[in-house]
C-alpha atoms as a PDB file:
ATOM      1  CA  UNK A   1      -3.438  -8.276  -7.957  1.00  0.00           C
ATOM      2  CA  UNK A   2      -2.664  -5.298  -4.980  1.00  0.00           C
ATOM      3  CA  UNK A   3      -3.874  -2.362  -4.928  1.00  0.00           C
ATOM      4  CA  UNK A   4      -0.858  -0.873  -5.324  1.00  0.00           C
ATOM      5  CA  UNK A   5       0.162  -2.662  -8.444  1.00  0.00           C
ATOM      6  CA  UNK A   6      -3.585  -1.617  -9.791  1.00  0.00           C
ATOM      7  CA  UNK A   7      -2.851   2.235  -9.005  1.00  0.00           C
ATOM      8  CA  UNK A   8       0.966   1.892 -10.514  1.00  0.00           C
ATOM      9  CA  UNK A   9      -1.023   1.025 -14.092  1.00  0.00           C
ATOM     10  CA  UNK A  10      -3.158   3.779 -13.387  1.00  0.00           C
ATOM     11  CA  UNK A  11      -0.702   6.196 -13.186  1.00  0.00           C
ATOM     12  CA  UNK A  12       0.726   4.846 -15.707  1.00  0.00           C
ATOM     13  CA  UNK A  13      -2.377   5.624 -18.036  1.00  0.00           C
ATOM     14  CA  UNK A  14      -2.719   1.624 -18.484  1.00  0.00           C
ATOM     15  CA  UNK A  15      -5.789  -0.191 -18.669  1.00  0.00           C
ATOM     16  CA  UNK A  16      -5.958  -2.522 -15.084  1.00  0.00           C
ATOM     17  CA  UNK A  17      -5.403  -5.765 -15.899  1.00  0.00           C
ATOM     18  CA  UNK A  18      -7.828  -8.127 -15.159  1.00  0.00           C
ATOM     19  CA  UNK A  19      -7.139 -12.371 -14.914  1.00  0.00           C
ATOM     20  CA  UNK A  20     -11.265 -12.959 -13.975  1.00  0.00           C
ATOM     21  CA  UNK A  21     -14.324 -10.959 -13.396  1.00  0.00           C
ATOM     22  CA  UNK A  22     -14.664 -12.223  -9.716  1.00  0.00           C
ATOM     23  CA  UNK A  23     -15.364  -9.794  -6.854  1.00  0.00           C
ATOM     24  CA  UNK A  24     -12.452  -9.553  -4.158  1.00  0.00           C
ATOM     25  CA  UNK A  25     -12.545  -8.404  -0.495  1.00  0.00           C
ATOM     26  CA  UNK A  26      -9.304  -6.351  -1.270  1.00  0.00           C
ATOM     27  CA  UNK A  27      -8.089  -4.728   1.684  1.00  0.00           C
ATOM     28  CA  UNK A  28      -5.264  -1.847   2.527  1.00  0.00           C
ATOM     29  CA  UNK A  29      -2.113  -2.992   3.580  1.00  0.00           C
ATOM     30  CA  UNK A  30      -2.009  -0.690   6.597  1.00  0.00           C
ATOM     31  CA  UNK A  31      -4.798  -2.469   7.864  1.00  0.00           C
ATOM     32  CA  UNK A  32      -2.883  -5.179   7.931  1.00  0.00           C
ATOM     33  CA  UNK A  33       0.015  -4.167   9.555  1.00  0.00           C
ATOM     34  CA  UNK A  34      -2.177  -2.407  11.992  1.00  0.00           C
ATOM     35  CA  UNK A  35      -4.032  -5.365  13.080  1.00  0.00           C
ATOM     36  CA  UNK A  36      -0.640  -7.451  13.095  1.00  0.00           C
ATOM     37  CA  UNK A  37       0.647  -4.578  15.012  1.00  0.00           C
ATOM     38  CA  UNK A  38      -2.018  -4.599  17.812  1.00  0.00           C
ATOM     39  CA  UNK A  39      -1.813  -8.745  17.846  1.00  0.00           C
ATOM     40  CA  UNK A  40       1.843  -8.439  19.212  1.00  0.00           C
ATOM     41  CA  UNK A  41       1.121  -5.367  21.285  1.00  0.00           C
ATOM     42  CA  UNK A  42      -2.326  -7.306  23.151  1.00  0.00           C
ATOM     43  CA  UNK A  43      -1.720  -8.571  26.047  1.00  0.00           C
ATOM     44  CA  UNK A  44      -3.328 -11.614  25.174  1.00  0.00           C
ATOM     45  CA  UNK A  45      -3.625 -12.775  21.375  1.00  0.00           C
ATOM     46  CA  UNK A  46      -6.780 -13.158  19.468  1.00  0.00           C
ATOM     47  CA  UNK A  47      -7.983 -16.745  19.595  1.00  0.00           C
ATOM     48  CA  UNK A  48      -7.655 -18.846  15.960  1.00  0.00           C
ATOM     49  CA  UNK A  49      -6.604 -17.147  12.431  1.00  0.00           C
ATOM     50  CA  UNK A  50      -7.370 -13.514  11.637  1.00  0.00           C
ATOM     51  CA  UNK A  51      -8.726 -13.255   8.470  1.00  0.00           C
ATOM     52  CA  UNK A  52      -8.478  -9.578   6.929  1.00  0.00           C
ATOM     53  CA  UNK A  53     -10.655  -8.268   4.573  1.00  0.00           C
ATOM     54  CA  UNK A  54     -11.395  -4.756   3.368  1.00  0.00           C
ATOM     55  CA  UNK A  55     -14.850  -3.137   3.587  1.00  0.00           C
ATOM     56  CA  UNK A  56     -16.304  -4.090   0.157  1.00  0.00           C
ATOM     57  CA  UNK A  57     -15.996  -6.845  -2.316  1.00  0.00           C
ATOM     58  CA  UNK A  58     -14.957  -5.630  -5.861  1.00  0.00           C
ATOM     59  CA  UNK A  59     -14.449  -6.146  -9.492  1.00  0.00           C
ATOM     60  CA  UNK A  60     -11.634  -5.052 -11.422  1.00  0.00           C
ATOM     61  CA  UNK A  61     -14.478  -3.044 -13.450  1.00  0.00           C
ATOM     62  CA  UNK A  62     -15.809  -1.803 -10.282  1.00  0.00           C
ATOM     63  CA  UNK A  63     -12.131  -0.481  -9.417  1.00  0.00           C
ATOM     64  CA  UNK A  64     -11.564   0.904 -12.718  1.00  0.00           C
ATOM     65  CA  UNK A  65     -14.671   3.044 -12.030  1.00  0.00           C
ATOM     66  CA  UNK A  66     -13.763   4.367  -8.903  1.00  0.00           C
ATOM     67  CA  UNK A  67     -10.286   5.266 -10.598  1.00  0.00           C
ATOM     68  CA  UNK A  68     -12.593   7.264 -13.425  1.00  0.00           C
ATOM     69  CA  UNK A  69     -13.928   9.248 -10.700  1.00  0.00           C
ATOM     70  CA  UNK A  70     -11.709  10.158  -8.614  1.00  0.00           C
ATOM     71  CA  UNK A  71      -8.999  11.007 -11.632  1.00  0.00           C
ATOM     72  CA  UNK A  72     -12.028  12.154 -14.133  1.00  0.00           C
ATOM     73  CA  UNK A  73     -10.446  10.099 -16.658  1.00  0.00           C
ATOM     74  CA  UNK A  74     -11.437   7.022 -17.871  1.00  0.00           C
ATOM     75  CA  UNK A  75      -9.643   3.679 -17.324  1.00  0.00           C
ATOM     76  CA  UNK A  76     -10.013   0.408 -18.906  1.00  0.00           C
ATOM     77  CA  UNK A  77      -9.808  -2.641 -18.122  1.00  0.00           C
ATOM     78  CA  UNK A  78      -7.780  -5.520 -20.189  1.00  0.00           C
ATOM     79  CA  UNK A  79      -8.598  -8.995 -20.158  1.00  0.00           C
ATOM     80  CA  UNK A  80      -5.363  -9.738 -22.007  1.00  0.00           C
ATOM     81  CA  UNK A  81      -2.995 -10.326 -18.925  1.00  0.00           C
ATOM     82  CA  UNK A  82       0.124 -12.855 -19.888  1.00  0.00           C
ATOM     83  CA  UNK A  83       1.195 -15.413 -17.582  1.00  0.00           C
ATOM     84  CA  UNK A  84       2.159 -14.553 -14.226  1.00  0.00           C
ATOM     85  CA  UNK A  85       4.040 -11.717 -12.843  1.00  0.00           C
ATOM     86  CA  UNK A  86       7.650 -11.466 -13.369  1.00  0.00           C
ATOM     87  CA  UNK A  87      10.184 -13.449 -11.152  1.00  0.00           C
ATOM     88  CA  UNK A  88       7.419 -15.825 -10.127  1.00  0.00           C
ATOM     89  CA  UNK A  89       8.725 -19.760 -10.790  1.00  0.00           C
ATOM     90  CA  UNK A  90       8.767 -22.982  -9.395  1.00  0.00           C
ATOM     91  CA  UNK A  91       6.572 -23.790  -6.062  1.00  0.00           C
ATOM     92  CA  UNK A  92       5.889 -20.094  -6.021  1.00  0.00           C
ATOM     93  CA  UNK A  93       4.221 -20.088  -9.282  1.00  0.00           C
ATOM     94  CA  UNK A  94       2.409 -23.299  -8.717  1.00  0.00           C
ATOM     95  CA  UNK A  95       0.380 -21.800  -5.469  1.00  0.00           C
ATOM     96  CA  UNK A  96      -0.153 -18.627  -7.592  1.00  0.00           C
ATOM     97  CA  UNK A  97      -1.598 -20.204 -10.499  1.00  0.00           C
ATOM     98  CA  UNK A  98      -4.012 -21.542  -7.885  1.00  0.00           C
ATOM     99  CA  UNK A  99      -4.366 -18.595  -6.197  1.00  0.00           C
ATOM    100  CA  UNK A 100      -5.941 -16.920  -8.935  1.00  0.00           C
ATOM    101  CA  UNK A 101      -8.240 -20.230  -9.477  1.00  0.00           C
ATOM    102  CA  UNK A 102      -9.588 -19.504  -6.226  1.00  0.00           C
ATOM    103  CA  UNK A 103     -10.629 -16.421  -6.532  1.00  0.00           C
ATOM    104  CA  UNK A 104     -11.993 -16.626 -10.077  1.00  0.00           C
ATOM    105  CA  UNK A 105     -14.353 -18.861  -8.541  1.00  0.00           C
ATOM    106  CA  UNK A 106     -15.376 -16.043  -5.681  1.00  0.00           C
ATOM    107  CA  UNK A 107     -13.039 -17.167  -2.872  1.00  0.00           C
ATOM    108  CA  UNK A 108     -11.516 -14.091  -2.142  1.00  0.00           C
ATOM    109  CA  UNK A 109     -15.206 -12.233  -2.163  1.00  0.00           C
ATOM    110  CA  UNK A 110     -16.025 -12.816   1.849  1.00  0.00           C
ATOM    111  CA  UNK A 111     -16.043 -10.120   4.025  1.00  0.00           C
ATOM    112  CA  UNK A 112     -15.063  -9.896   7.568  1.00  0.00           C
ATOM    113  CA  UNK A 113     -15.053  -7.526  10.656  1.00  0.00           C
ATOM    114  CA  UNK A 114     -11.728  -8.388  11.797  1.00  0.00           C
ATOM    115  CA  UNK A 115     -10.397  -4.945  11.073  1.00  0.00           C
ATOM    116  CA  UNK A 116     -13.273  -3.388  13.379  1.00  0.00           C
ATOM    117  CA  UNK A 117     -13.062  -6.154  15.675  1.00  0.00           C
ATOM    118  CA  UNK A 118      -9.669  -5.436  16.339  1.00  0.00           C
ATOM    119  CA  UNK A 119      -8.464  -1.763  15.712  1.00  0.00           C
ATOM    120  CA  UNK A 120     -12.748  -0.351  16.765  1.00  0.00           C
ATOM    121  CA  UNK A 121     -12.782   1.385  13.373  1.00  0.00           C
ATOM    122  CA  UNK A 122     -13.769   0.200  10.130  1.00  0.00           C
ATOM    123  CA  UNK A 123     -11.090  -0.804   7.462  1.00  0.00           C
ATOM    124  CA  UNK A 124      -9.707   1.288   4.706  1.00  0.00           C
ATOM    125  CA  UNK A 125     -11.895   1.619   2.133  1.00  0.00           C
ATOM    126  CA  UNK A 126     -10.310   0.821  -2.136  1.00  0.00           C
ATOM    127  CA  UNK A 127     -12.134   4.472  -2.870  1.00  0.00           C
ATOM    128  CA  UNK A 128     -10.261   6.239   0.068  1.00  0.00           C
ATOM    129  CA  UNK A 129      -7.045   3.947  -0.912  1.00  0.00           C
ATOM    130  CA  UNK A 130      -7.170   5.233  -4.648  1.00  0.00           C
ATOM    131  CA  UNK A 131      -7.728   9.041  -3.917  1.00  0.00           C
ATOM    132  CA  UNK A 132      -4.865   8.825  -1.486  1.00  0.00           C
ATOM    133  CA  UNK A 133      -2.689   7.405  -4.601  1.00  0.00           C
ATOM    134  CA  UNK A 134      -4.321   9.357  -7.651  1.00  0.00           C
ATOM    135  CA  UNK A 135      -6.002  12.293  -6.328  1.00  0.00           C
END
């Protein structure tokens, strides 16, 4: 799930939705266009695939407590999630389904550096990325 579709049920006063209890690296989308950005700015191109993380590996519970702080009110998490997110079919849906395999089983948890690596700063952080949206 994105961050931003996590801070749309907040808002919404929804409980997050959560498909596993696995920790995941999630990282700001401006991080990633920044490092794409500086990749076809460089005069030469980082060598092999740039993985992207964010600073921290999370939980949806560990997300829903951030949100608790930073709005002061509290928000749940629900493990009753149906099926896949709308307009998803075919191929799509098949490489989602596994997609979520994968990280239930903690392959989305790994960190990297690439963000500091390659912008010299550290990447956005889910606690600065949810004040920015709820605060």
């Amino acid at each position: 799930m994105s961050l931003g579709a996590v801070a749309a049920q907040i808002k919404r006063g929804e409980a997050i939705a959560a498909r596993h209890g696995a920790k995941v690296g999630y990282v700001d989308m401006r991080d990633i266009a920044d490092v794409a950005i500086s990749q076809l700015l460089a005069p030469k191109v980082a060598a092999g695939p740039l993985v992207i993380t964010g600073p921290d590996a999370l939980s949806i519970p560990d997300i829903a407590g951030l949100a608790t702080r930073i709005t002061g009110k509290p928000v749940g998490v629900s493990s009753a999630v149906a099926g896949l997110p709308p307009g998803v079919e075919g191929f799509e849906a098949k490489v989602v389904k596994q997609f979520f395999v994968v990280i239930a089983q903690g392959g989305a948890a790994g960190l990297t550096d690439t963000v500091e690596r390659m912008l010299g700063r550290k990447p956005r952080s889910v606690e600065a990325y949810l004040s920015e949206e709820l605060g």
